[in-house]
N, C-alpha and C. Protein backbone atom coordinates (compact mmCIF):
# COMPACT_ATOMS: atom_id res chain seq x y z
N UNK A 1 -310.34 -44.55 42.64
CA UNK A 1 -309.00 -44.19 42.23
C UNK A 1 -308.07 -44.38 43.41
N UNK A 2 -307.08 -44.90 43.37
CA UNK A 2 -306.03 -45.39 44.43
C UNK A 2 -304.80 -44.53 44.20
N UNK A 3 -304.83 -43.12 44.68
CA UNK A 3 -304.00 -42.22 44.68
C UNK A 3 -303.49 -41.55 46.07
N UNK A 4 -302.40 -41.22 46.22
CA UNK A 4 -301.94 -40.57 47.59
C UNK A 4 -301.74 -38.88 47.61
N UNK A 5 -302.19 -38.22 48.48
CA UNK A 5 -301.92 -36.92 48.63
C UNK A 5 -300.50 -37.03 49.10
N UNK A 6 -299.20 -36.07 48.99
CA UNK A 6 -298.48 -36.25 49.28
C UNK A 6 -297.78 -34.82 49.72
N UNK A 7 -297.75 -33.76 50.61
CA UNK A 7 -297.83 -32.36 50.50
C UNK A 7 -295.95 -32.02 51.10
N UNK A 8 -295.59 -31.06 50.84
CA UNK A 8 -294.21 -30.81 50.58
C UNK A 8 -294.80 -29.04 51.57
N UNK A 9 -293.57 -29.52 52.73
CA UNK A 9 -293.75 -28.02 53.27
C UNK A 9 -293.04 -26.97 52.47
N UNK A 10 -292.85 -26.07 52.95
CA UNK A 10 -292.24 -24.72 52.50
C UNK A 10 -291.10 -25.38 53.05
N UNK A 11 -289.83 -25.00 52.35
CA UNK A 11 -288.06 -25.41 52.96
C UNK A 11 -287.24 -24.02 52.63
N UNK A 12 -286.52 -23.88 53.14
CA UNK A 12 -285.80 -22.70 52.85
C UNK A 12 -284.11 -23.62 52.83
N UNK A 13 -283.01 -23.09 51.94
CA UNK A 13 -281.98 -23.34 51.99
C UNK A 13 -280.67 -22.11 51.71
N UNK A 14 -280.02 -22.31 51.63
CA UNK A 14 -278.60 -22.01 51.28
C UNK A 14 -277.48 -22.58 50.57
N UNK A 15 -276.62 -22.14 49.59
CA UNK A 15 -276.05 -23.19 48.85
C UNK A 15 -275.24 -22.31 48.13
N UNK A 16 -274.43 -23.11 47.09
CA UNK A 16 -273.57 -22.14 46.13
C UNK A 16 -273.95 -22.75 44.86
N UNK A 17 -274.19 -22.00 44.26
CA UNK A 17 -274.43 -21.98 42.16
C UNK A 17 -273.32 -22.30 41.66
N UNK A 18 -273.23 -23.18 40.64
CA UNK A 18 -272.19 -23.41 39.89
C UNK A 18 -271.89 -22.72 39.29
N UNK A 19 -270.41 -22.07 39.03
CA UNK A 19 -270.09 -20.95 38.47
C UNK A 19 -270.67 -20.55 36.84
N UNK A 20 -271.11 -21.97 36.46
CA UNK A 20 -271.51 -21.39 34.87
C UNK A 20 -272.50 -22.53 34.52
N UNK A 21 -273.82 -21.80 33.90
CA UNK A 21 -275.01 -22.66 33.47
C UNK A 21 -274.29 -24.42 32.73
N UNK A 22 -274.57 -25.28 32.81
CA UNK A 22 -274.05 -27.00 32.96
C UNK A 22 -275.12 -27.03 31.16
N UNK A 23 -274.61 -27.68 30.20
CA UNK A 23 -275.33 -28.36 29.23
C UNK A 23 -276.12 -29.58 29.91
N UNK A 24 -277.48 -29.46 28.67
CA UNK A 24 -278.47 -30.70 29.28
C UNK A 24 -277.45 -32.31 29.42
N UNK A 25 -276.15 -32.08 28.23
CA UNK A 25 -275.52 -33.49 28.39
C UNK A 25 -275.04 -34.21 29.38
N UNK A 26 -274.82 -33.04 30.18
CA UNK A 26 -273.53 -32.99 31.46
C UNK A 26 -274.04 -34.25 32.18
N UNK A 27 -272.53 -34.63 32.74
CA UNK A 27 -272.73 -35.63 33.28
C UNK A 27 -272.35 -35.59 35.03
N UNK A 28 -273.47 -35.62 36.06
CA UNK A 28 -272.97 -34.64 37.10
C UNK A 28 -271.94 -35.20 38.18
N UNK A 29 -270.83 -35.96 37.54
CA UNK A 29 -270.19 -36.64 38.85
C UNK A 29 -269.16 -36.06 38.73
N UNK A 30 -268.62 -35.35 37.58
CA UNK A 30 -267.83 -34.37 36.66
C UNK A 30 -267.79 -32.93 37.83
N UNK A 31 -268.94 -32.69 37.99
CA UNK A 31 -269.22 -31.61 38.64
C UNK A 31 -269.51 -31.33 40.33
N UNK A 32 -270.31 -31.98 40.16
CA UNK A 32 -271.26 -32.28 41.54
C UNK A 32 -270.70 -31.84 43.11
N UNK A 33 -269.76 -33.46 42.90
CA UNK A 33 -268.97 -33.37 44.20
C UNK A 33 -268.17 -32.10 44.49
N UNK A 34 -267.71 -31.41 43.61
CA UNK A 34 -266.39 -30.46 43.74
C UNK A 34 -267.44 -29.45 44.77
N UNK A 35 -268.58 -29.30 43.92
CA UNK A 35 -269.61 -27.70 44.44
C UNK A 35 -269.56 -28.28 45.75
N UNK A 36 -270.19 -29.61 45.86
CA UNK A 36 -271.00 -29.98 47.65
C UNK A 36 -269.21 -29.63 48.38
N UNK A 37 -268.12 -30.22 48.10
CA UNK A 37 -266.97 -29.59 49.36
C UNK A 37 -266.60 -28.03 49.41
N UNK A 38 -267.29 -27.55 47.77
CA UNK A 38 -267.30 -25.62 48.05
C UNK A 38 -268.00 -25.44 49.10
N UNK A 39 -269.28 -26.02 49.08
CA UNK A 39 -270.29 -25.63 50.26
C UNK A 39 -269.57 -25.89 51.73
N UNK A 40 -269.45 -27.03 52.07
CA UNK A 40 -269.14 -27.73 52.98
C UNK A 40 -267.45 -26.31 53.43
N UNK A 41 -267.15 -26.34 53.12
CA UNK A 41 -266.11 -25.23 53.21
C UNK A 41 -267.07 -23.61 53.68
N UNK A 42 -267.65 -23.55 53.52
CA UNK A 42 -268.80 -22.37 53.55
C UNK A 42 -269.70 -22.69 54.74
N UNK A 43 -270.00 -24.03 55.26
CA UNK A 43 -270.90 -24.33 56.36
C UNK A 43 -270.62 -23.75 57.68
N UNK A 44 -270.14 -23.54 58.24
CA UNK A 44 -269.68 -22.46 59.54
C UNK A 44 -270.32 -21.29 59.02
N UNK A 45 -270.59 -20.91 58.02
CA UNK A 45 -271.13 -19.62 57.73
C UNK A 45 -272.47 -19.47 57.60
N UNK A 46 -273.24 -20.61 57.23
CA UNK A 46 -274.07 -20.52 57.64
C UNK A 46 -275.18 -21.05 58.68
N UNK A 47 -276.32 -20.37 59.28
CA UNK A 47 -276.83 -19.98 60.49
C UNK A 47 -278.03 -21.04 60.45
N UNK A 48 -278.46 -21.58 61.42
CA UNK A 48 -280.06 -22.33 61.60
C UNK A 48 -280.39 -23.32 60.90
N UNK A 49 -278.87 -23.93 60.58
CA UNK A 49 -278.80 -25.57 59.91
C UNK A 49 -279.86 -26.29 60.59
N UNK A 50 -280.55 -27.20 59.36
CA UNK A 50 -281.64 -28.17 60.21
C UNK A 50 -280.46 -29.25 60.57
N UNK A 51 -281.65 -30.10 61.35
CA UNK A 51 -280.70 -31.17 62.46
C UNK A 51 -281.49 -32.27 62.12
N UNK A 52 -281.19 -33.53 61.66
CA UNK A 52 -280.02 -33.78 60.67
C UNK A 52 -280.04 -32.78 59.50
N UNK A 53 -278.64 -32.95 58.98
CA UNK A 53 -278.38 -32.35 57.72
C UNK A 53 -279.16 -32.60 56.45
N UNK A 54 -279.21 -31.74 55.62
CA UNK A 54 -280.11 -31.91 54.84
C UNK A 54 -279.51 -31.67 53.12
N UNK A 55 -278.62 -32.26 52.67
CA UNK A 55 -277.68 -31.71 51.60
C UNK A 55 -278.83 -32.02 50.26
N UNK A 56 -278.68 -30.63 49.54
CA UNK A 56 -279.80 -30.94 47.99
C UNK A 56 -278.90 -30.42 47.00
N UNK A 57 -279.30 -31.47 45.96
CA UNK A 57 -278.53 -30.68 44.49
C UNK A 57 -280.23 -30.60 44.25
N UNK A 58 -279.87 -28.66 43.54
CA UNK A 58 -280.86 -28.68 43.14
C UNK A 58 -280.70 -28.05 41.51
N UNK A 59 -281.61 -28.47 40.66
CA UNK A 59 -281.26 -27.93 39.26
C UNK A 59 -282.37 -27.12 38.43
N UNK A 60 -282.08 -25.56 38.01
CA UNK A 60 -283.34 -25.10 37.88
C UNK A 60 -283.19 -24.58 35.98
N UNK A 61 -284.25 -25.05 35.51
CA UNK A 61 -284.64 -25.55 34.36
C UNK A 61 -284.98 -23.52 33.80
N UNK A 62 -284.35 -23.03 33.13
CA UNK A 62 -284.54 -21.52 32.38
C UNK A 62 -285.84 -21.88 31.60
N UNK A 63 -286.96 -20.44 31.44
CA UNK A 63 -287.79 -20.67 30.58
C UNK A 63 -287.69 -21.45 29.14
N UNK A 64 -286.64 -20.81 28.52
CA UNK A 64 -285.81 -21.32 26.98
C UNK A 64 -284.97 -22.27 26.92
N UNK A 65 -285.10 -23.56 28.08
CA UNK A 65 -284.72 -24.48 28.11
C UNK A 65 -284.16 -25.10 26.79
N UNK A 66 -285.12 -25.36 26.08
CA UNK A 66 -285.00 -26.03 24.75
C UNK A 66 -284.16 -25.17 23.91
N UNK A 67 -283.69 -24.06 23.73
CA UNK A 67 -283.06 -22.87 23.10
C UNK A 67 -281.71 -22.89 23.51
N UNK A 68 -281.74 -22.82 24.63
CA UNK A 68 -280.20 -22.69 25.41
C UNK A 68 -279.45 -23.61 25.43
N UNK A 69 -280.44 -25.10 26.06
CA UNK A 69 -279.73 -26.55 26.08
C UNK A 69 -278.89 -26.28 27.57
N UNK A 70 -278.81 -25.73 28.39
CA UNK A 70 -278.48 -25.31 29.55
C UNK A 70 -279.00 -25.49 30.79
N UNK A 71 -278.77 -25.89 31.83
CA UNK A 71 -279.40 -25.66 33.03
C UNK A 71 -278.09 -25.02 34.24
N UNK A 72 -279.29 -24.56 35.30
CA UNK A 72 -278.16 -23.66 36.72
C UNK A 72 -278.17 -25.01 37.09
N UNK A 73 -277.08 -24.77 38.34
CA UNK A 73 -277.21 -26.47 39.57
C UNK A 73 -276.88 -25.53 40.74
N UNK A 74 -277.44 -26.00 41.67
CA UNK A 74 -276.91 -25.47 43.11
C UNK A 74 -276.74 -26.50 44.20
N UNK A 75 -275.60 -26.55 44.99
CA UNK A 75 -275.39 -27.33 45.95
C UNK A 75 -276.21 -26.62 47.28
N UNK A 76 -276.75 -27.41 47.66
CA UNK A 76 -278.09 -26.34 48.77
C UNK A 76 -277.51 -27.00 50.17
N UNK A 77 -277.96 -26.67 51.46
CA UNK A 77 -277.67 -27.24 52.31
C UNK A 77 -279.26 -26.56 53.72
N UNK A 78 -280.20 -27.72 53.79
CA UNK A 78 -281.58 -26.86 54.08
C UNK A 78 -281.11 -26.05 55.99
N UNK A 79 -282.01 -24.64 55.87
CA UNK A 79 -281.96 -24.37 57.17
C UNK A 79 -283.21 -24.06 57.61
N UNK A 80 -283.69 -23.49 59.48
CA UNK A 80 -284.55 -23.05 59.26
C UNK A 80 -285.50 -21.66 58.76
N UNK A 81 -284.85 -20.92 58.26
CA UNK A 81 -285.37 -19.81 57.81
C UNK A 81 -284.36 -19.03 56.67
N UNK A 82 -284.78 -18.02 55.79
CA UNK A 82 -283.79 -17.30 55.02
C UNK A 82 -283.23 -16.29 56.23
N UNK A 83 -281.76 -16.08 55.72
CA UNK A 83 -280.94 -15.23 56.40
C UNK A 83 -280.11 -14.25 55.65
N UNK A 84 -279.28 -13.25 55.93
CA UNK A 84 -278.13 -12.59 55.20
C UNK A 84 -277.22 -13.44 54.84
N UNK A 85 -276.80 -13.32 53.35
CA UNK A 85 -276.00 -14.07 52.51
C UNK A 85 -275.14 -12.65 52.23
N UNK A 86 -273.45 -13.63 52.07
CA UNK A 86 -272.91 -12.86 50.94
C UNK A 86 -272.83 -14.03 49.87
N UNK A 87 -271.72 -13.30 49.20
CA UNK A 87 -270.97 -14.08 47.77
C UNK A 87 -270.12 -14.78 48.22
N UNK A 88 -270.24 -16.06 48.30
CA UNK A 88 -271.00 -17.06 46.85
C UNK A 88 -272.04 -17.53 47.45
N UNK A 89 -272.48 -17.77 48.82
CA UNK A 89 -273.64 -18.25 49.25
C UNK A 89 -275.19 -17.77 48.52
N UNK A 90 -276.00 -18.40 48.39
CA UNK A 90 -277.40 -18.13 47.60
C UNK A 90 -278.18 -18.42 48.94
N UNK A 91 -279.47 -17.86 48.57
CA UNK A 91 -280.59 -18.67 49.43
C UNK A 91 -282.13 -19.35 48.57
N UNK A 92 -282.57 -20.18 48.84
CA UNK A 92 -283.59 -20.44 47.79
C UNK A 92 -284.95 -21.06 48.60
N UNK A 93 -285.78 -20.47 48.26
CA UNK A 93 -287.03 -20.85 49.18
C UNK A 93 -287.97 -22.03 48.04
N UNK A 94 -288.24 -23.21 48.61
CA UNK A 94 -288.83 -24.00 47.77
C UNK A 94 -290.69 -24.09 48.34
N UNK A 95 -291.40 -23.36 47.83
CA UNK A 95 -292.54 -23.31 48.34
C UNK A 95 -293.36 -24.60 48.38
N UNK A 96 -294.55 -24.77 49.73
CA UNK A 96 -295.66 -25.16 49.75
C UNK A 96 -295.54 -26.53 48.28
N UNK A 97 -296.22 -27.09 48.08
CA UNK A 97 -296.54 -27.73 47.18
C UNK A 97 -296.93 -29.70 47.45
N UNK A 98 -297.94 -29.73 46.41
CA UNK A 98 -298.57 -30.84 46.49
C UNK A 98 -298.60 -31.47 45.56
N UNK A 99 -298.28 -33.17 45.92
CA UNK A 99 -298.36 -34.55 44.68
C UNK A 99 -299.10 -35.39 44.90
N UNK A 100 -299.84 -35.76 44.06
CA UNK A 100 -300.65 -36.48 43.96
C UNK A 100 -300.14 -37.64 43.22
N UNK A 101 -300.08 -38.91 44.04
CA UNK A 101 -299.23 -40.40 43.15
C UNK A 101 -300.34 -41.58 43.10
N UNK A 102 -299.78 -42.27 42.72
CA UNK A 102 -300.76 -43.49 42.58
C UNK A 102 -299.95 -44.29 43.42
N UNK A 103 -301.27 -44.68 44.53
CA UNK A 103 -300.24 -45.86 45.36
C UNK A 103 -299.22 -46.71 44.80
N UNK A 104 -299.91 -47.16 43.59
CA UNK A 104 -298.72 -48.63 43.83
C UNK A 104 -297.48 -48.12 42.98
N UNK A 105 -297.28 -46.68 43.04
CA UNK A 105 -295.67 -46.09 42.37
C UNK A 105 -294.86 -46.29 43.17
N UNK A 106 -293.56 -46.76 43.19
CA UNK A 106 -292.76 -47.11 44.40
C UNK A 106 -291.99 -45.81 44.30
């Protein structure tokens, strides 16, 4: 079998949530950019930025996905460790985790 281990450290970030859950339709260019210059406006605030920058949209899928038709989005920005947040800043720890691909997937 011609497969690659591919392992994902633990990351920790910071970021701001879009003020209101996005439909599965959404189209994110509508949205996107506005959150990443909320953040970017917010970056002095936060502490133990990795070096280079590390900017993530990240989008997290509700159990009742299919029910709601909804998803969150967060504009993240990675650091090295969780810290004290206020409002609107979040923090989100993306754990440990492992992929397994088939080499010849580009």
């Amino acid at each position: 079998m011609n497969v690659k281990k591919i392992v994902y450290p633990t990351r920790y970030f910071i970021g701001i949530e879009h003020d209101h859950p996005l439909p599965m339709s959404h189209k994110e260019d509508s949205h996107v950019a506005p959150l990443f210059r909320r953040l970017q406006a917010w970056e002095e605030d936060i502490d133990h930025v990795k070096i280079p920058k590390q900017f993530v949209g990240l989008a997290c899928y509700p159990p009742k996905v299919l029910e709601l038709d909804t998803f969150d989005y967060f504009a993240l920005l990675e650091v090295h460790e969780l810290q004290d947040t206020t409002a609107p800043l979040v923090q989100k720890k993306l754990t440990k985790w492992n992929v397994f691909r088939n080499r010849n997937y580009l």
